[in-house]
PDB file of N, CA and C in Angstrom:
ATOM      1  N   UNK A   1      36.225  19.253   3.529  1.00  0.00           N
ATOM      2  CA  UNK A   1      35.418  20.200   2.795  1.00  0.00           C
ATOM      3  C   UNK A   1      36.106  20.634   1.516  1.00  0.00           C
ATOM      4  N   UNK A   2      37.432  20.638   1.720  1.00  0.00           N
ATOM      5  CA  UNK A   2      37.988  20.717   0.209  1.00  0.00           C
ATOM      6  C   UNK A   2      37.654  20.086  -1.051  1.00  0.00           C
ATOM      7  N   UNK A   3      37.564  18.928  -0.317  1.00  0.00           N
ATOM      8  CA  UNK A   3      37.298  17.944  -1.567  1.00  0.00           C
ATOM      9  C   UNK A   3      35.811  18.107  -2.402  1.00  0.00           C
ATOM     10  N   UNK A   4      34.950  18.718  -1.144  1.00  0.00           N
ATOM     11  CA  UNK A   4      33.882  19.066  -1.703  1.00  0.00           C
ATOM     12  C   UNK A   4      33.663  20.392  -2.761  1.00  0.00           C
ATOM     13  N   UNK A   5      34.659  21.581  -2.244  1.00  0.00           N
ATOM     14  CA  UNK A   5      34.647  22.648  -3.340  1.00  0.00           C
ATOM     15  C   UNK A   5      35.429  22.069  -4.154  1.00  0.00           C
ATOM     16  N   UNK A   6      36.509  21.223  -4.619  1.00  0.00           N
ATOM     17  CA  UNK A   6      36.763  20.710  -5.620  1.00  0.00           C
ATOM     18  C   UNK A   6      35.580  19.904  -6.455  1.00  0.00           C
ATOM     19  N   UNK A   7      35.135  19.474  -6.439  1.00  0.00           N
ATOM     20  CA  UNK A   7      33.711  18.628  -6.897  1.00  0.00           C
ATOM     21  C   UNK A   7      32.382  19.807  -7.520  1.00  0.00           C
ATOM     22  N   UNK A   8      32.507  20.844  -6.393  1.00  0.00           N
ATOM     23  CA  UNK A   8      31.523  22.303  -6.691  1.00  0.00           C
ATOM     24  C   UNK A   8      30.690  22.414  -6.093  1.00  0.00           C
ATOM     25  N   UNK A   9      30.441  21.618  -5.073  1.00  0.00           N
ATOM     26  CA  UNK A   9      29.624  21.526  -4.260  1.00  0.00           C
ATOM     27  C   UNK A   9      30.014  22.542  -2.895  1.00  0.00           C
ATOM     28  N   UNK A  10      29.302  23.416  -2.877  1.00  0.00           N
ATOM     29  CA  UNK A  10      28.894  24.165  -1.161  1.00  0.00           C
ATOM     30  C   UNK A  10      27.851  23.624  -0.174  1.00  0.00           C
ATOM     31  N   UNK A  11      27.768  24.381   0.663  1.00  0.00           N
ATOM     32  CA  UNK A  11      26.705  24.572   1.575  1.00  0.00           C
ATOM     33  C   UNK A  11      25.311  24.472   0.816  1.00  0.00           C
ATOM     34  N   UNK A  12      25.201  24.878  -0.003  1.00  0.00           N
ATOM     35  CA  UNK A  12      23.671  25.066  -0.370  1.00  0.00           C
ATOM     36  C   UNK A  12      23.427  23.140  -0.934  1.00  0.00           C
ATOM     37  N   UNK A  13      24.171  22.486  -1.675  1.00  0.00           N
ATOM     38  CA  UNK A  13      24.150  21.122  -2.171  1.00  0.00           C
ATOM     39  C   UNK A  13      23.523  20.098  -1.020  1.00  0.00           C
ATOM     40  N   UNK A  14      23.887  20.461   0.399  1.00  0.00           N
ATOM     41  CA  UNK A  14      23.325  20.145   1.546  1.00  0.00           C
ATOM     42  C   UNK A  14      22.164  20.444   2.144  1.00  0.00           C
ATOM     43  N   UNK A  15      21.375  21.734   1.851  1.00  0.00           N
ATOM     44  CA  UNK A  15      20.606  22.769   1.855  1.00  0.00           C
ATOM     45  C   UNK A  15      19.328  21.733   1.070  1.00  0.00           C
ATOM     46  N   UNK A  16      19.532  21.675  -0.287  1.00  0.00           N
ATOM     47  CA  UNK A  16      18.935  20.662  -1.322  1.00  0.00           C
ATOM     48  C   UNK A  16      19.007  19.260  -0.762  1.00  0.00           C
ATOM     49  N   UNK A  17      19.997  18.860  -1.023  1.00  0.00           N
ATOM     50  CA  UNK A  17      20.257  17.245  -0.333  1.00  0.00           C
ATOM     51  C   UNK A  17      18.516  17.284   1.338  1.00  0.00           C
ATOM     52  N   UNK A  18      18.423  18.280   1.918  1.00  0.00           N
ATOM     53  CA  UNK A  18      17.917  18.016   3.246  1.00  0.00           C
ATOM     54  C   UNK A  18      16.370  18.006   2.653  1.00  0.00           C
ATOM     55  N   UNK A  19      16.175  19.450   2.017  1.00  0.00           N
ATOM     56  CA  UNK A  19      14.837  19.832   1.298  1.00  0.00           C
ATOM     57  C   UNK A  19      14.241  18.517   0.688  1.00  0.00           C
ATOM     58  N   UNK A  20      15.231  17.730  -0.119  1.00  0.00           N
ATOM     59  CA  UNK A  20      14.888  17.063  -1.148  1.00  0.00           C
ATOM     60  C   UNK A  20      14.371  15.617  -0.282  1.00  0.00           C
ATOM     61  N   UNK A  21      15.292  15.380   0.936  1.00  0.00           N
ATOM     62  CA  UNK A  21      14.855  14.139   1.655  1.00  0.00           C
ATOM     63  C   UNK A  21      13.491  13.970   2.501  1.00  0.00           C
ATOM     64  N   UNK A  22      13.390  15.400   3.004  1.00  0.00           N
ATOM     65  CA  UNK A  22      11.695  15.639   3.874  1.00  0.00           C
ATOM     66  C   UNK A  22      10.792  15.640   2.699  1.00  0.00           C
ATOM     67  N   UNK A  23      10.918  16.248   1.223  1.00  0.00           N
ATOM     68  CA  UNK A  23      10.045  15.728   0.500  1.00  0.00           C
ATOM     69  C   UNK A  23       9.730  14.774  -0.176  1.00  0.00           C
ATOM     70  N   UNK A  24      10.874  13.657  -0.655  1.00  0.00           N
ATOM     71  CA  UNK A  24      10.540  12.845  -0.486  1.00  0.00           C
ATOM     72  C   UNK A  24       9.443  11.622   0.934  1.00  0.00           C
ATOM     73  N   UNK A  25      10.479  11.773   1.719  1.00  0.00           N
ATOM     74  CA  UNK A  25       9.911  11.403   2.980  1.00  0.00           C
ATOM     75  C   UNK A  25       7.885  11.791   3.024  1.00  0.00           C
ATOM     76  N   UNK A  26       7.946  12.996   3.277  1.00  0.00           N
ATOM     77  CA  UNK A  26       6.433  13.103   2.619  1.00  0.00           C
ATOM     78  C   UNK A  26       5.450  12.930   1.893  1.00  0.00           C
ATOM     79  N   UNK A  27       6.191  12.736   0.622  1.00  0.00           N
ATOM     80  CA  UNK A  27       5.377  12.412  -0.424  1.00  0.00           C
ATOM     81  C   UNK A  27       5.387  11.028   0.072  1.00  0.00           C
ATOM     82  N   UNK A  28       6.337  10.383   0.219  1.00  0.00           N
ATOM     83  CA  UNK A  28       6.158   8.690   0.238  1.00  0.00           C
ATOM     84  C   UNK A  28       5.037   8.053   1.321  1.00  0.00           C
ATOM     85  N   UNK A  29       4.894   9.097   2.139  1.00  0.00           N
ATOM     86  CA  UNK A  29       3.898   8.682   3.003  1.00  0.00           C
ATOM     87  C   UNK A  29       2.729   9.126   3.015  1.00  0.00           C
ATOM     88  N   UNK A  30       2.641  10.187   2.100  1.00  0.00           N
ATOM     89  CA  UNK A  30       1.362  11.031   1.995  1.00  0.00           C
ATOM     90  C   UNK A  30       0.506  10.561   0.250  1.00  0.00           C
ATOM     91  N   UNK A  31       1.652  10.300  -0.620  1.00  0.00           N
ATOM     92  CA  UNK A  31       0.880   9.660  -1.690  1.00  0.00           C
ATOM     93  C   UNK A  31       1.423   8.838  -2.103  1.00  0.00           C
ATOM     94  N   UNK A  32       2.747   8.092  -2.278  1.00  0.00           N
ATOM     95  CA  UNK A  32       2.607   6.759  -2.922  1.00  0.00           C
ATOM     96  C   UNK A  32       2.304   5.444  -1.746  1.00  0.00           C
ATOM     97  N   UNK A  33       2.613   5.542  -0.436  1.00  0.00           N
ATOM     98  CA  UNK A  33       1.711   4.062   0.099  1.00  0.00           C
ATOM     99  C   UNK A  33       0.641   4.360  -0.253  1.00  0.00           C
ATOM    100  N   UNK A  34      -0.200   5.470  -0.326  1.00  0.00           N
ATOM    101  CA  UNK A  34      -2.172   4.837  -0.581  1.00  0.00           C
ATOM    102  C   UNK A  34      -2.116   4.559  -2.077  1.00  0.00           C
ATOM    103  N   UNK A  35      -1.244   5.295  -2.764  1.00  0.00           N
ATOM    104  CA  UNK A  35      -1.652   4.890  -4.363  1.00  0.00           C
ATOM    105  C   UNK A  35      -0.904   3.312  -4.263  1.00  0.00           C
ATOM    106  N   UNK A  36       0.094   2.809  -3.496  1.00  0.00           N
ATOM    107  CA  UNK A  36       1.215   1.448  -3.916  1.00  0.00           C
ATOM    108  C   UNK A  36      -0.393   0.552  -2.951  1.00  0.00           C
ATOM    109  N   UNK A  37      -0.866   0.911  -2.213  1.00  0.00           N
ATOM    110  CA  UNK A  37      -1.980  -0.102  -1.447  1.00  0.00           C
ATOM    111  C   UNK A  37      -3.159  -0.340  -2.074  1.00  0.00           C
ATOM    112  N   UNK A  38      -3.760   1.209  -2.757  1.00  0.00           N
ATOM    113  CA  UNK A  38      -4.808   0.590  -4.146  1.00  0.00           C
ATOM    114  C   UNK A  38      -4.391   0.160  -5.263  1.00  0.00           C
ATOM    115  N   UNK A  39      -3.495   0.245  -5.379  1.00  0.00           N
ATOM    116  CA  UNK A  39      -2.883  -0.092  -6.965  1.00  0.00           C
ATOM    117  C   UNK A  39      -2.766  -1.884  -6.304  1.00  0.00           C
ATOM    118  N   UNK A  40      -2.174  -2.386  -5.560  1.00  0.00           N
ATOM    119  CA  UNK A  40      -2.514  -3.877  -5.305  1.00  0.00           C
ATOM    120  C   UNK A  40      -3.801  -4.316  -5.003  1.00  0.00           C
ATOM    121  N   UNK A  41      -4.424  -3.186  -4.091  1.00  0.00           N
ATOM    122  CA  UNK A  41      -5.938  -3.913  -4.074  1.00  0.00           C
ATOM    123  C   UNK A  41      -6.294  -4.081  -5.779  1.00  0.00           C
ATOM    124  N   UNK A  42      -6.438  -3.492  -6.533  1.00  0.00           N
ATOM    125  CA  UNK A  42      -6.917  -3.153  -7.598  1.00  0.00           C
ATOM    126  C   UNK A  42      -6.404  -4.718  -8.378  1.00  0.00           C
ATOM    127  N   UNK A  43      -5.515  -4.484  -8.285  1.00  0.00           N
ATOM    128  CA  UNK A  43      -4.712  -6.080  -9.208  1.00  0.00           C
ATOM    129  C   UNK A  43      -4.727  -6.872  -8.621  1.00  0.00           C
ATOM    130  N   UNK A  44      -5.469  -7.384  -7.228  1.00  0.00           N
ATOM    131  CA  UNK A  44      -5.594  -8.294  -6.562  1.00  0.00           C
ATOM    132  C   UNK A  44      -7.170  -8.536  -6.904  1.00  0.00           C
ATOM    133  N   UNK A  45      -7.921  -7.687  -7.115  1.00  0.00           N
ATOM    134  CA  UNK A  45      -9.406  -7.961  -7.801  1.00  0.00           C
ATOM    135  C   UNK A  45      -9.463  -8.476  -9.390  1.00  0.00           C
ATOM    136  N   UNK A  46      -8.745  -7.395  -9.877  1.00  0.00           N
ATOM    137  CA  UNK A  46      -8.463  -7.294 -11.818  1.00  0.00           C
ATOM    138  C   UNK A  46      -8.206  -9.113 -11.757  1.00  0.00           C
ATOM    139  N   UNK A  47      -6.691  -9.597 -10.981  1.00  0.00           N
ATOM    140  CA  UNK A  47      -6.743 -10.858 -11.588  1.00  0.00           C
ATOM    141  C   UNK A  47      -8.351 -11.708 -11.337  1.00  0.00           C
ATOM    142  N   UNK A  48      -8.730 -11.994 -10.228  1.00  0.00           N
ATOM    143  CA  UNK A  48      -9.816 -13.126 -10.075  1.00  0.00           C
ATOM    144  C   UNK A  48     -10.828 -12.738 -11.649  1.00  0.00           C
ATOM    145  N   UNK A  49     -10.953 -11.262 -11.887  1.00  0.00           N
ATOM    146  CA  UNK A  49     -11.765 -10.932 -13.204  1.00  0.00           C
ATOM    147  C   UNK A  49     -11.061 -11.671 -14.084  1.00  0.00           C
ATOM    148  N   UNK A  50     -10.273 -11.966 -14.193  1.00  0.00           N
ATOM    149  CA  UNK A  50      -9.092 -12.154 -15.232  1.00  0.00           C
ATOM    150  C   UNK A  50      -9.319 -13.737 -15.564  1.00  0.00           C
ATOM    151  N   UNK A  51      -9.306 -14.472 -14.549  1.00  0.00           N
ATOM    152  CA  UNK A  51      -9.850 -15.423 -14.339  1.00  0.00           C
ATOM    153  C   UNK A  51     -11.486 -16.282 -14.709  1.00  0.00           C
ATOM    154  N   UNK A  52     -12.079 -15.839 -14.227  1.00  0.00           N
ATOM    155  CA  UNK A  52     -13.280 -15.873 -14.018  1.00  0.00           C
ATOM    156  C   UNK A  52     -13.960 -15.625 -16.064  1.00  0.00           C
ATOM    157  N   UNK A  53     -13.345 -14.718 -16.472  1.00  0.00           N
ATOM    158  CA  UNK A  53     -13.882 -14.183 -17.695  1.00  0.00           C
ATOM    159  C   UNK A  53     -13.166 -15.222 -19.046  1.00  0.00           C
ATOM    160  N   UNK A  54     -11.832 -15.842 -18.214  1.00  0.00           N
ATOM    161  CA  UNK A  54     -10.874 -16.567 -19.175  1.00  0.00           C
ATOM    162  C   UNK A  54     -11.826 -17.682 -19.556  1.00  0.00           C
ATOM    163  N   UNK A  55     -12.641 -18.274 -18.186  1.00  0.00           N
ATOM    164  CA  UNK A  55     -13.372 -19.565 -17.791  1.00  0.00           C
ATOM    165  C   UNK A  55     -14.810 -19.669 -18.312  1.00  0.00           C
ATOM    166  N   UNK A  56     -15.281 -18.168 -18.495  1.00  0.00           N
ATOM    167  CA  UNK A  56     -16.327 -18.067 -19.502  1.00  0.00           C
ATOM    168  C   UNK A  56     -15.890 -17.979 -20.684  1.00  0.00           C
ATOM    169  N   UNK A  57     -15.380 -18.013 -21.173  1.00  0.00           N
ATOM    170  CA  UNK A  57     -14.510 -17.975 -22.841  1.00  0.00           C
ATOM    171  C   UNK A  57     -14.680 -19.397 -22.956  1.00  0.00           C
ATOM    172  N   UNK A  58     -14.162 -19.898 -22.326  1.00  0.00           N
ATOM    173  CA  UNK A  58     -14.095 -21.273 -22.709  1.00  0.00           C
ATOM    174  C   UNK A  58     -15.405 -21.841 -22.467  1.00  0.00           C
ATOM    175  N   UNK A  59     -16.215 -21.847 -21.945  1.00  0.00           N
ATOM    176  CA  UNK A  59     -17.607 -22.394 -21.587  1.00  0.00           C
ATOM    177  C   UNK A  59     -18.344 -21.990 -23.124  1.00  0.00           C
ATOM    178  N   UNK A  60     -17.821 -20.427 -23.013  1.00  0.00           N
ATOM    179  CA  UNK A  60     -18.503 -20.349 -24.709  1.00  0.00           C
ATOM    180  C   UNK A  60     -18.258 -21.017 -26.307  1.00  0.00           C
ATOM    181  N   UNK A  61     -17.725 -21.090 -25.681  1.00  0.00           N
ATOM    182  CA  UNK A  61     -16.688 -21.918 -27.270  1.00  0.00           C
ATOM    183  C   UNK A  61     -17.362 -22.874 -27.260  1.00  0.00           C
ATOM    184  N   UNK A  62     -16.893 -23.675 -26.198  1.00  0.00           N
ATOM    185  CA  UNK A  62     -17.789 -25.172 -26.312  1.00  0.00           C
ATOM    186  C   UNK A  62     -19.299 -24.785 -26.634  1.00  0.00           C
ATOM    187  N   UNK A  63     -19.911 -24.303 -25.877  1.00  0.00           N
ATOM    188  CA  UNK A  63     -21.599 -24.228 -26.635  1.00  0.00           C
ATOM    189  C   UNK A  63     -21.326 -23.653 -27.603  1.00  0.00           C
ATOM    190  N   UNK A  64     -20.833 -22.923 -28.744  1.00  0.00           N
ATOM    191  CA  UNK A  64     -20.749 -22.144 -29.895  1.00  0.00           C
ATOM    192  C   UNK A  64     -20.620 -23.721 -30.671  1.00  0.00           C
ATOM    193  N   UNK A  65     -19.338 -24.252 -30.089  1.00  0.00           N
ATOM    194  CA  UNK A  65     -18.972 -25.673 -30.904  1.00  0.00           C
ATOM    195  C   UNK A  65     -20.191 -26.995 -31.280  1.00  0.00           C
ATOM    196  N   UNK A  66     -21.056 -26.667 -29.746  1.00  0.00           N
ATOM    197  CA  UNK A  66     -21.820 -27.696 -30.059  1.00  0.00           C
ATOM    198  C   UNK A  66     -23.714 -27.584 -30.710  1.00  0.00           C
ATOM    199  N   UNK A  67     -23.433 -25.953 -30.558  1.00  0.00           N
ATOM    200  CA  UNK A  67     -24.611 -25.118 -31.253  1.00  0.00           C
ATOM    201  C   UNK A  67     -24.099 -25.821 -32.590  1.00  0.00           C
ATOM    202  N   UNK A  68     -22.961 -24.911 -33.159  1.00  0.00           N
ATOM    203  CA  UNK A  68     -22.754 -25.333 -34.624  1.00  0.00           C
ATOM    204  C   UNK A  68     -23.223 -26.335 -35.275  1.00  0.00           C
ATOM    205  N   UNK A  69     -22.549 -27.545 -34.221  1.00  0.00           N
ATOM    206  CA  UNK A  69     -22.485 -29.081 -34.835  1.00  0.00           C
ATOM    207  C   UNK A  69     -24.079 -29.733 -34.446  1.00  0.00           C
ATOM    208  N   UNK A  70     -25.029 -29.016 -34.162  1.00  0.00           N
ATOM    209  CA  UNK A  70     -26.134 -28.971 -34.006  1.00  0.00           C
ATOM    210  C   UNK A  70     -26.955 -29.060 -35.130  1.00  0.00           C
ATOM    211  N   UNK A  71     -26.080 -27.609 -35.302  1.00  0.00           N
ATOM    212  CA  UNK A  71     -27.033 -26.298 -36.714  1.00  0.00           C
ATOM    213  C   UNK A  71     -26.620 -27.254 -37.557  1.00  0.00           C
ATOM    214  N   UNK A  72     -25.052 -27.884 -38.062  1.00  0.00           N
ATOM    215  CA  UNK A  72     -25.176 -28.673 -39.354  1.00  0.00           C
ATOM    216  C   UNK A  72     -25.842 -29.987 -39.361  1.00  0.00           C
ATOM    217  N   UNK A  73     -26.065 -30.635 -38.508  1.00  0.00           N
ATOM    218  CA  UNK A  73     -27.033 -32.218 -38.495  1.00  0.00           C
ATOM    219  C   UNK A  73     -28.633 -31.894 -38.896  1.00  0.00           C
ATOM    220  N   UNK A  74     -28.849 -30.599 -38.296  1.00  0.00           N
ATOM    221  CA  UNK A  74     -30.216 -30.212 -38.407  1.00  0.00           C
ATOM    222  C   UNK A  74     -30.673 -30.009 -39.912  1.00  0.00           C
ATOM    223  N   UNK A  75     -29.480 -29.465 -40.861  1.00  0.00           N
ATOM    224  CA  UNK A  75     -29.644 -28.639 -42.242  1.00  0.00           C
ATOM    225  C   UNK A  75     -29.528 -30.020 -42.773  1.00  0.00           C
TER     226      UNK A  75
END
């Protein structure tokens, strides 16, 4: 315990240290697993969008490309 009032630490640093671990402990179970479990559902949907919208981009281009080259044979 010396070494600990050398450092400045008492009884109360332990007091905190205990407070600080049940709230953590709580919070971790009370709000970040549901926010860490939607936050993956969420980015487990976002990508397939991610996807899916990349694949219409490209579908558009090509008809934009072949509209164009349409529009100039026609003129």
């Amino acid at each position: 315990m010396e070494i600990l009032a050398q450092r400045g630490l008492n009884v109360s640093f332990f007091f905190q240290f205990v407070i600080f671990a049940i709230a953590y402990i709580a919070l971790s179970q009370i709000l970040f697993k549901p926010y860490t479990a939607a936050y993956i559902q969420r980015e487990s949907r976002t990508k397939g969008g991610e996807e899916i919208a990349q694949e219409t981009e490209k579908v558009t281009q090509e008809l934009r490309k072949r509209y164009e080259s349409k529009a100039r044979i026609s003129s």
